[in-house]
N, C-alpha and C. Protein backbone atom coordinates (compact mmCIF):
# COMPACT_ATOMS: atom_id res chain seq x y z
N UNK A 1 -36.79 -84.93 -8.70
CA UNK A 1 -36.38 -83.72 -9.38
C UNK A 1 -36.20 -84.03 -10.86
N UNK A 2 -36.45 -83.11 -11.64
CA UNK A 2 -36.40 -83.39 -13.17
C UNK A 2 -35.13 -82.79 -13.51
N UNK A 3 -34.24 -84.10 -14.09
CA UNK A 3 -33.10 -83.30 -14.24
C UNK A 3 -32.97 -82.60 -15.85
N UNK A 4 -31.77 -81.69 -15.75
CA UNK A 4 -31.53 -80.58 -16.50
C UNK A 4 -33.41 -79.85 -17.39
N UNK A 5 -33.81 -79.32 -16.41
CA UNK A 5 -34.80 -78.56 -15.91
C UNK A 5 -35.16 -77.38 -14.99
N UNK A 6 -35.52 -76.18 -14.78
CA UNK A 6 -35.55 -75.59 -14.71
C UNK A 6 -36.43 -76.08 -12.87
N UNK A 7 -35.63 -75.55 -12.32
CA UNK A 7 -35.88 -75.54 -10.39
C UNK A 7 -37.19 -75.24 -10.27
N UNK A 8 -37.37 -73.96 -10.55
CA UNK A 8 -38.77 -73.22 -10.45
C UNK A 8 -40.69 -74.40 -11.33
N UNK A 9 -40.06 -74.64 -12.55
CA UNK A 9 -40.74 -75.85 -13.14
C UNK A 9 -41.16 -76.70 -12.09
N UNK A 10 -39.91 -77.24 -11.60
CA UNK A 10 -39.96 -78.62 -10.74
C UNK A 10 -41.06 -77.90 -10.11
N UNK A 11 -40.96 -76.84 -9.06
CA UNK A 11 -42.07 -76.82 -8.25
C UNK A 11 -42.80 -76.37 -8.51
N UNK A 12 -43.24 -76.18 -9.47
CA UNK A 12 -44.91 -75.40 -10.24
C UNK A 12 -45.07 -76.81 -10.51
N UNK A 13 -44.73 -78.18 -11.41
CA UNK A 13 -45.54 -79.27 -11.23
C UNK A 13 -44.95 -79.71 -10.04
N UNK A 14 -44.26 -80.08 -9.26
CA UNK A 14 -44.56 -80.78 -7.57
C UNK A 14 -45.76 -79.74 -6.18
N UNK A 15 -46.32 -78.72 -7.23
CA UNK A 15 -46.86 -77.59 -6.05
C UNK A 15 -48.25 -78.75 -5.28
N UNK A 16 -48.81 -79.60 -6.05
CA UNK A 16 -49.80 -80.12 -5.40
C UNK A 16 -49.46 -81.29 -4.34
N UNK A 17 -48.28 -81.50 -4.66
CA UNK A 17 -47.77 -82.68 -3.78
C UNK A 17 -46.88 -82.08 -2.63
N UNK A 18 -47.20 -80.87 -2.39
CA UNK A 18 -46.42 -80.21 -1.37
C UNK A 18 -47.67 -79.73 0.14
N UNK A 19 -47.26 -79.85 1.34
CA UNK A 19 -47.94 -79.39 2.40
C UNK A 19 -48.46 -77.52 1.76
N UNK A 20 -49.49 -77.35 3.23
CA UNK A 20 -50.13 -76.01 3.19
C UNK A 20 -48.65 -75.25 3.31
N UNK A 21 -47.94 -75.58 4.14
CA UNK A 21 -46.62 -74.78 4.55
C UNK A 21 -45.30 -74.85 3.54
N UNK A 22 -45.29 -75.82 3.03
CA UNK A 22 -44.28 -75.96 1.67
C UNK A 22 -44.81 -75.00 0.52
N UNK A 23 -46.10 -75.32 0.51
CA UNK A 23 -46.91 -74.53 -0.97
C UNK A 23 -46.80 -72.69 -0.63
N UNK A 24 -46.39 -72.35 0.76
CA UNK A 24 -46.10 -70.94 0.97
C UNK A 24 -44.42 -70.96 0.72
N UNK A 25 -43.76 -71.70 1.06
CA UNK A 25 -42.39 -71.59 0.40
C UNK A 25 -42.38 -71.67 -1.12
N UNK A 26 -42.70 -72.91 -1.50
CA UNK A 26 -43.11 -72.93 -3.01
C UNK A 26 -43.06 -71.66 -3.75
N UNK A 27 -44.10 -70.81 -3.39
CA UNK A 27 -44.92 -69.16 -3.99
C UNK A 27 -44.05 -68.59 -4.03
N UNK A 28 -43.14 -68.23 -2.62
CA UNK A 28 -41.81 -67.43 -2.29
C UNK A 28 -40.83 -67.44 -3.15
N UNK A 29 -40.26 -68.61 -3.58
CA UNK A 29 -39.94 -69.16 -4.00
C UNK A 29 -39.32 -68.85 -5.32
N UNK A 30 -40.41 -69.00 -5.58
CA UNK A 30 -41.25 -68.67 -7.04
C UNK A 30 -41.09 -67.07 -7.50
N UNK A 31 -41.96 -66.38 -6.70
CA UNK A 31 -41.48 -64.61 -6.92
C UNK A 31 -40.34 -64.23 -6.29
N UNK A 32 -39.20 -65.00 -5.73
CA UNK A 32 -38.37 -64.67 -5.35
C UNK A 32 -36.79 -65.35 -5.79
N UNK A 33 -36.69 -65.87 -6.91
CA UNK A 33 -35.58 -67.17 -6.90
C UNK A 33 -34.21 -66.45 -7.19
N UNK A 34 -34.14 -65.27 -7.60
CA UNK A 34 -32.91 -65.16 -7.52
C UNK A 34 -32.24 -64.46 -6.44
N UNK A 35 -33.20 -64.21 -5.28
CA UNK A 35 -32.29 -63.91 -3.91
C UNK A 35 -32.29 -64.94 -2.94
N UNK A 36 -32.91 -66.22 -3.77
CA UNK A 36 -32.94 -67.26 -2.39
C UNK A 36 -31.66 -68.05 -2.47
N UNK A 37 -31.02 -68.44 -3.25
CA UNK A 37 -29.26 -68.37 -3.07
C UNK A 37 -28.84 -67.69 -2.09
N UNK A 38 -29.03 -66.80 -2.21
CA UNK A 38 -28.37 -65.75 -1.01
C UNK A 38 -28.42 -65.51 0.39
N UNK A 39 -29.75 -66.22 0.68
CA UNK A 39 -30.19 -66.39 1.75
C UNK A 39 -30.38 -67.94 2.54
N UNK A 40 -30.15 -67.63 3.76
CA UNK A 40 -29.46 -68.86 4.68
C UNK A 40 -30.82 -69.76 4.69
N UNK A 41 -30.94 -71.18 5.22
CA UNK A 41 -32.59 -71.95 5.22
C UNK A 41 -33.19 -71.14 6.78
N UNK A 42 -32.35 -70.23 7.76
CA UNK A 42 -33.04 -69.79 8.45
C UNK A 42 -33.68 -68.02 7.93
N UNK A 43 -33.14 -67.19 7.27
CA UNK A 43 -33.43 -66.35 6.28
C UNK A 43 -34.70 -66.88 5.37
N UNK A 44 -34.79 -68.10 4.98
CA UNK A 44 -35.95 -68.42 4.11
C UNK A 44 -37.23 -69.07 4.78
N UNK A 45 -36.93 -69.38 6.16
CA UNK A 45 -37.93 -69.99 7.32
C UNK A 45 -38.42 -68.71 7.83
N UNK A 46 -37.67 -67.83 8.10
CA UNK A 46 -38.21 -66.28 8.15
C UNK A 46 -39.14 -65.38 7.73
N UNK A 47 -38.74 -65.70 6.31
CA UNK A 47 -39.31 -64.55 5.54
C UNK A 47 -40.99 -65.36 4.71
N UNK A 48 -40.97 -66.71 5.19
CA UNK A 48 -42.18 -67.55 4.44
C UNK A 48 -43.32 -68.13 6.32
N UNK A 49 -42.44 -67.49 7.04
CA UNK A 49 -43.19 -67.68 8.34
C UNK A 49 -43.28 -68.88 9.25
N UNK A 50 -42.26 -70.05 8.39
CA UNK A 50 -42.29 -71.56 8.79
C UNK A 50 -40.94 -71.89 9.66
N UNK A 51 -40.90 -72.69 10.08
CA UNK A 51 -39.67 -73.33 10.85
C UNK A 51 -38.79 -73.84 9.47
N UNK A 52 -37.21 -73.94 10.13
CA UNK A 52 -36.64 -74.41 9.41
C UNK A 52 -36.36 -76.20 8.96
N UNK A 53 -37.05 -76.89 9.36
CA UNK A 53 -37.01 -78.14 9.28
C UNK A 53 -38.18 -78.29 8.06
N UNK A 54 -39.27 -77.35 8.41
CA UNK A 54 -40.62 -77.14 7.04
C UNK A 54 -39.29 -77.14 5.88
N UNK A 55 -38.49 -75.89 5.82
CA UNK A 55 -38.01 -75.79 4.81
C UNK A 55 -36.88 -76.72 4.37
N UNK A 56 -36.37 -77.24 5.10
CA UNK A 56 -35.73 -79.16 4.73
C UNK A 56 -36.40 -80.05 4.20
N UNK A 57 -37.53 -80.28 4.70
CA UNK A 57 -38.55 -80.83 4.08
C UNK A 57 -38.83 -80.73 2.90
N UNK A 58 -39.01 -79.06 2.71
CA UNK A 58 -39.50 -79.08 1.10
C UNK A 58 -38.71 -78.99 -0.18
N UNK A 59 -37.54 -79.09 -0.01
CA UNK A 59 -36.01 -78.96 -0.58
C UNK A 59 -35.89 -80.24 -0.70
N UNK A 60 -36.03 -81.52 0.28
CA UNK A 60 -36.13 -82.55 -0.21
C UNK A 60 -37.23 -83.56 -0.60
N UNK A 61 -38.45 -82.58 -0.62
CA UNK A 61 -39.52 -83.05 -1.33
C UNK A 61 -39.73 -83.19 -2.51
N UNK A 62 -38.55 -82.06 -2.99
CA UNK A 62 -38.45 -81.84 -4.47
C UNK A 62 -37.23 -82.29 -4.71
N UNK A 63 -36.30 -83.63 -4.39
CA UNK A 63 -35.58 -84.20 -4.56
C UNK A 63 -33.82 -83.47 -4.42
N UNK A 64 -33.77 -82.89 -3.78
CA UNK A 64 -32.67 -82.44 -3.10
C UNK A 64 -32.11 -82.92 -1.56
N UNK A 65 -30.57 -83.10 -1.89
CA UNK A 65 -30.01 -83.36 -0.37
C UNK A 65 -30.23 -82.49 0.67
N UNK A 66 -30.04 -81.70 0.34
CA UNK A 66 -29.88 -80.09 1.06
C UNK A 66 -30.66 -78.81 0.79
N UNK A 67 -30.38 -78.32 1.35
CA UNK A 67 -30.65 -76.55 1.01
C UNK A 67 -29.85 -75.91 0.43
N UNK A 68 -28.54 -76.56 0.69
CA UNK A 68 -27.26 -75.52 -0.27
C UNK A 68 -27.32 -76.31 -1.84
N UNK A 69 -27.73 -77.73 -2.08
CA UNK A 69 -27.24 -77.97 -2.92
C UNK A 69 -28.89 -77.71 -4.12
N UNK A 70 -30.00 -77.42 -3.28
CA UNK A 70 -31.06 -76.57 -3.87
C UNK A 70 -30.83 -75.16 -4.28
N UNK A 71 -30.15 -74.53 -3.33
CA UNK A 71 -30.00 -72.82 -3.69
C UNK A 71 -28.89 -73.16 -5.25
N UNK A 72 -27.77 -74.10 -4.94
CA UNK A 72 -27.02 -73.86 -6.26
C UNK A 72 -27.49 -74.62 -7.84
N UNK A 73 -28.72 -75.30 -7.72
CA UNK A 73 -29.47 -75.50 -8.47
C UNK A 73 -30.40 -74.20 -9.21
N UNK A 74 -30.54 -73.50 -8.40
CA UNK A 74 -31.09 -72.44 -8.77
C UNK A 74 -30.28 -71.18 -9.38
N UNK A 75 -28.79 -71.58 -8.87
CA UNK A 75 -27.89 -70.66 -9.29
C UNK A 75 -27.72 -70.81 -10.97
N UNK A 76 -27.34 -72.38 -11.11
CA UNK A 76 -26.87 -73.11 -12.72
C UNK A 76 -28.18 -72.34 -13.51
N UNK A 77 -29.90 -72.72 -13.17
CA UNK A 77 -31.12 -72.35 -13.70
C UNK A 77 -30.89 -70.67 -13.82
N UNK A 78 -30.59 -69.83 -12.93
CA UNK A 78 -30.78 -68.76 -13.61
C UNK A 78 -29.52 -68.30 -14.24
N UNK A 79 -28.54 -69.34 -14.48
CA UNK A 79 -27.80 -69.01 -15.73
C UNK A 79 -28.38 -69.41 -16.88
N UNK A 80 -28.83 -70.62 -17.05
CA UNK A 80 -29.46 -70.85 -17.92
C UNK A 80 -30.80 -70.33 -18.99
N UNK A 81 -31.65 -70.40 -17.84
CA UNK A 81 -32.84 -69.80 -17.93
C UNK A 81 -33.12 -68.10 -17.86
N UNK A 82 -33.64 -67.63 -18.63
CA UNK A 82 -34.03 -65.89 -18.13
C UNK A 82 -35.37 -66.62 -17.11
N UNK A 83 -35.13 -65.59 -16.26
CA UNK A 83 -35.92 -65.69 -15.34
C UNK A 83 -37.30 -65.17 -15.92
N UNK A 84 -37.18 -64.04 -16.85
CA UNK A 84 -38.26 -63.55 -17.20
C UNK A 84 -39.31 -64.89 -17.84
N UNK A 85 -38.65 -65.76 -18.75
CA UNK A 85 -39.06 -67.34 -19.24
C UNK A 85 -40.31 -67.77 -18.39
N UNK A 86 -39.99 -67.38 -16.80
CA UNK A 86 -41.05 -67.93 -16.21
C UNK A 86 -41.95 -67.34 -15.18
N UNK A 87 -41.72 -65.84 -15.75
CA UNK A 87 -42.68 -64.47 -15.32
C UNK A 87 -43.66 -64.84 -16.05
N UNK A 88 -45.18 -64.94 -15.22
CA UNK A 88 -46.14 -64.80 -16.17
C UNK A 88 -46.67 -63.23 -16.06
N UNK A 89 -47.62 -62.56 -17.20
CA UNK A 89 -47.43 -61.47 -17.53
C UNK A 89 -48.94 -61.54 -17.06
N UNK A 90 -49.41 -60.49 -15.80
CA UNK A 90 -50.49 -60.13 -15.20
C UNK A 90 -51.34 -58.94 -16.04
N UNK A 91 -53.01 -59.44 -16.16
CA UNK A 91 -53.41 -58.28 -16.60
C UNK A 91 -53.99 -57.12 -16.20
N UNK A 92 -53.61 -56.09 -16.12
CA UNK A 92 -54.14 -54.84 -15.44
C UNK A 92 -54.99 -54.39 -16.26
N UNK A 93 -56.10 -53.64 -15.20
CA UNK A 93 -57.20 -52.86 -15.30
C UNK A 93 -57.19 -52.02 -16.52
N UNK A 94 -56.10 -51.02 -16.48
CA UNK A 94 -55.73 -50.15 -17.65
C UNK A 94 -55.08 -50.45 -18.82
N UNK A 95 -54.96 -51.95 -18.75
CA UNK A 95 -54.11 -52.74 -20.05
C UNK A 95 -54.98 -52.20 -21.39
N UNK A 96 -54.66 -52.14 -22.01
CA UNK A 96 -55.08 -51.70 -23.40
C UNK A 96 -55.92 -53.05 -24.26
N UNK A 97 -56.54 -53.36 -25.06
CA UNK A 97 -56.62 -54.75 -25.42
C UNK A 97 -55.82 -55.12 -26.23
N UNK A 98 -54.98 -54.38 -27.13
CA UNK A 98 -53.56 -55.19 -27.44
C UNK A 98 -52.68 -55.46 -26.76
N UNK A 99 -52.29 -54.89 -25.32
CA UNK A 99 -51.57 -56.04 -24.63
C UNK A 99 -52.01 -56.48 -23.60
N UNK A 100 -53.70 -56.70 -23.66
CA UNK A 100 -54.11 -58.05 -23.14
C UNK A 100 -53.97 -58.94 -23.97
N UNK A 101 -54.28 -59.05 -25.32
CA UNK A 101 -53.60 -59.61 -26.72
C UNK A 101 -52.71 -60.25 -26.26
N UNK A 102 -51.67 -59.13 -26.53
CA UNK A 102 -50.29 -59.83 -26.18
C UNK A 102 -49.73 -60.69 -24.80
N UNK A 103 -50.17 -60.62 -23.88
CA UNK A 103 -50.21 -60.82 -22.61
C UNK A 103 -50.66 -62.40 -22.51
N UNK A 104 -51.70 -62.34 -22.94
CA UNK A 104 -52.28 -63.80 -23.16
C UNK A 104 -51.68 -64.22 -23.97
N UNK A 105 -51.66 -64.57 -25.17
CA UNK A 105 -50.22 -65.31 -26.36
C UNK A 105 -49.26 -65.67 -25.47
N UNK A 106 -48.25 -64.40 -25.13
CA UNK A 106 -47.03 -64.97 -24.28
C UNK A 106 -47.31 -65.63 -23.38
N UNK A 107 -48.11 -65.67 -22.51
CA UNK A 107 -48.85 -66.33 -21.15
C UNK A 107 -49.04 -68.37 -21.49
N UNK A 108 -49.41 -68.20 -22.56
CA UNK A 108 -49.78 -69.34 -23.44
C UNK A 108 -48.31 -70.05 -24.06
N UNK A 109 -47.65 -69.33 -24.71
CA UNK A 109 -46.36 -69.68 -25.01
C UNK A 109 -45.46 -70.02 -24.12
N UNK A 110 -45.15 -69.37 -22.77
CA UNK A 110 -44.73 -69.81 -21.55
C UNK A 110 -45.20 -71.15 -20.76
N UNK A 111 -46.48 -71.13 -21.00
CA UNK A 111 -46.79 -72.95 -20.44
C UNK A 111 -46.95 -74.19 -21.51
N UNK A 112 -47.00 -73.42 -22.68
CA UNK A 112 -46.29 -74.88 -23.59
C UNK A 112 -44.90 -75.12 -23.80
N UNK A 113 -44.18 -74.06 -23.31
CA UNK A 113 -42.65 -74.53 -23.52
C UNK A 113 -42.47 -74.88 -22.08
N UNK A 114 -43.09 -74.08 -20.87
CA UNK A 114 -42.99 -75.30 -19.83
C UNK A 114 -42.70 -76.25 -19.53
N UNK A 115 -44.26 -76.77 -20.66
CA UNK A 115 -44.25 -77.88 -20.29
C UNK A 115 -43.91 -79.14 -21.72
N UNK A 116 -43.40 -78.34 -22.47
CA UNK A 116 -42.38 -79.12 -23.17
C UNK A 116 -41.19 -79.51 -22.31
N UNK A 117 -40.82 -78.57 -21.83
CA UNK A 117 -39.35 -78.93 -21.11
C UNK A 117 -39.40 -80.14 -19.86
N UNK A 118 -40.62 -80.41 -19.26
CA UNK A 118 -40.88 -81.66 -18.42
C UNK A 118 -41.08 -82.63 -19.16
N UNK A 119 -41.27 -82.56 -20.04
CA UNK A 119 -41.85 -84.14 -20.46
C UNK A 119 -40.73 -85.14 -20.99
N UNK A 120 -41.31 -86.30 -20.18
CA UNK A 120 -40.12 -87.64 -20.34
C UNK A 120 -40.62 -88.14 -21.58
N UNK A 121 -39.75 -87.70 -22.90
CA UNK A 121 -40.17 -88.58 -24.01
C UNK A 121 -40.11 -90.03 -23.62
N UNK A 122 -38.73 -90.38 -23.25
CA UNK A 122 -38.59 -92.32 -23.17
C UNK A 122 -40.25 -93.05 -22.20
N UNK A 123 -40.79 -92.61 -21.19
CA UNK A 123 -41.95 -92.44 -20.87
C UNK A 123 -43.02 -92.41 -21.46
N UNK A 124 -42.95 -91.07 -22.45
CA UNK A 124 -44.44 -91.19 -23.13
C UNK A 124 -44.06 -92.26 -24.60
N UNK A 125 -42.99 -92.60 -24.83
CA UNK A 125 -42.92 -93.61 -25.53
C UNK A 125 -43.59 -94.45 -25.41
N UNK A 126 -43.01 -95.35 -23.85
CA UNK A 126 -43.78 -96.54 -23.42
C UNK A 126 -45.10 -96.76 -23.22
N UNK A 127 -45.36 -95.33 -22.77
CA UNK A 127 -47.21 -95.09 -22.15
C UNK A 127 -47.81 -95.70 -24.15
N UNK A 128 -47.35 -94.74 -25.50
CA UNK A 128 -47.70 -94.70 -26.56
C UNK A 128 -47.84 -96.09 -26.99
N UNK A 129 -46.38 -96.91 -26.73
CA UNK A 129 -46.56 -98.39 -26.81
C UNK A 129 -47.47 -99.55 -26.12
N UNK A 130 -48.19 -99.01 -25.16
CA UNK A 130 -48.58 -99.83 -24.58
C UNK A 130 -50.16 -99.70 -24.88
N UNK A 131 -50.66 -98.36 -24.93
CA UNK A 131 -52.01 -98.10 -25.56
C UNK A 131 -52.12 -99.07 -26.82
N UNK A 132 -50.98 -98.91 -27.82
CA UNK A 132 -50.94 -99.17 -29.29
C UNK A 132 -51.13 -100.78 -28.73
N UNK A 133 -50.74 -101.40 -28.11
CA UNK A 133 -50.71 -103.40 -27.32
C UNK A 133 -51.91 -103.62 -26.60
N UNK A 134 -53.00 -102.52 -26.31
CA UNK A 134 -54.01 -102.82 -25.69
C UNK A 134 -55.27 -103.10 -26.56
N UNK A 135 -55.84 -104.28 -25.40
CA UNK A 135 -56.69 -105.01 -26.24
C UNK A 135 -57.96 -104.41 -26.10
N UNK A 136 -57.95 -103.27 -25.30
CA UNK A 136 -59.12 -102.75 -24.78
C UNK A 136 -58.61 -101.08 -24.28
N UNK A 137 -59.39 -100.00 -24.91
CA UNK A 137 -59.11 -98.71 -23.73
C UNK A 137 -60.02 -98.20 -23.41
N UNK A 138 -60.42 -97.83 -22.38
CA UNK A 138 -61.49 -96.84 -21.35
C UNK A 138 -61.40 -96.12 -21.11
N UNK A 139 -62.20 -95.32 -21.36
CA UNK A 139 -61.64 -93.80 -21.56
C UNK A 139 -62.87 -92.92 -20.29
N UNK A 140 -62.77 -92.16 -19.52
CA UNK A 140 -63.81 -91.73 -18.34
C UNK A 140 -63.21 -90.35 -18.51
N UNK A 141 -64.04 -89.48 -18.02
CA UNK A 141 -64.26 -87.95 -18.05
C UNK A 141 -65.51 -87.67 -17.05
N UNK A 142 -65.02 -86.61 -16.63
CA UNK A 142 -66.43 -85.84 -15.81
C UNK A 142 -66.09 -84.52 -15.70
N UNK A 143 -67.49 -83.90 -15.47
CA UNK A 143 -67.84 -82.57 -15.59
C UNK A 143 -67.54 -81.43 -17.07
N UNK A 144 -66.38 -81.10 -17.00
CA UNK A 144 -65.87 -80.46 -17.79
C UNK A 144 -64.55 -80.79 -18.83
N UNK A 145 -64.44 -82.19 -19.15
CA UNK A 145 -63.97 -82.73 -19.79
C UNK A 145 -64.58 -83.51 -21.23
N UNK A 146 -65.15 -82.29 -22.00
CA UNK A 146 -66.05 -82.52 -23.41
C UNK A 146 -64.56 -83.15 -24.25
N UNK A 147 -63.65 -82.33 -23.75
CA UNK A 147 -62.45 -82.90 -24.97
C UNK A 147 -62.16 -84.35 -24.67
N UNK A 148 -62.35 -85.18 -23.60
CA UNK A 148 -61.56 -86.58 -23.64
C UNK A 148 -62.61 -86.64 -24.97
């Protein structure tokens, strides 16, 4: 778990390291975080279609003891956080093109502060130091990777 970070974060980057059945809690999750406090791990095994042991699992997949001490993680985050922070803004048919404009910008601004908020500077320190000590770097790309 990434601490003092935003719950929902954690599992938008842990979503690939999660089962077919976690990644449907995950989603839930996700469009749902401020009533899942409220609701019991058999209420949330319910309403995502899985057993409740799936949902133990994925509470401590993402580095939690529990389920209660996940729901009150989510409680501190949406004090913290506006939830809206991590609404992304969908584009409809009848959107106008200024707020597809706008839609996209904010859309864009929401996953660089994202993912500002994950990143382990002391980490990319070391990664920075250690490139800068190498006597050699290799660099590989495929398909659609013109930018490496």
């Amino acid at each position: 778990m990434f601490e003092n970070n935003s719950t929902i974060i954690n599992i938008k980057v842990n979503i690939n390291n999660l089962t077919k059945s976690e990644k449907v809690i995950a989603d839930y999750v996700i469009r749902n975080s401020n009533q899942i406090p409220q609701m019991t791990i058999q209420e949330l095994a319910d309403a995502t279609s899985v057993s409740k042991p799936t949902v133990s699992r994925f509470v401590k997949n993402l580095g939690f003891s529990s389920y209660r001490n996940f729901c009150n993680e989510l409680i501190i985050n949406s004090n913290t956080h506006t939830s809206e922070a991590l609404i992304y803004n969908d584009i409809k048919d009848f959107d106008s093109i200024e707020n597809i404009c706008n839609k996209v910008f904010e859309n864009n601004v929401k996953a660089i502060n994202e993912t500002l908020s994950i990143i382990d500077t002391k980490t990319l320190d070391n990664v920075f130091k250690k490139i800068c000590e190498a006597k050699t770097i290799h660099i590989f790309a495929q398909g659609r990777s013109a930018i490496v």
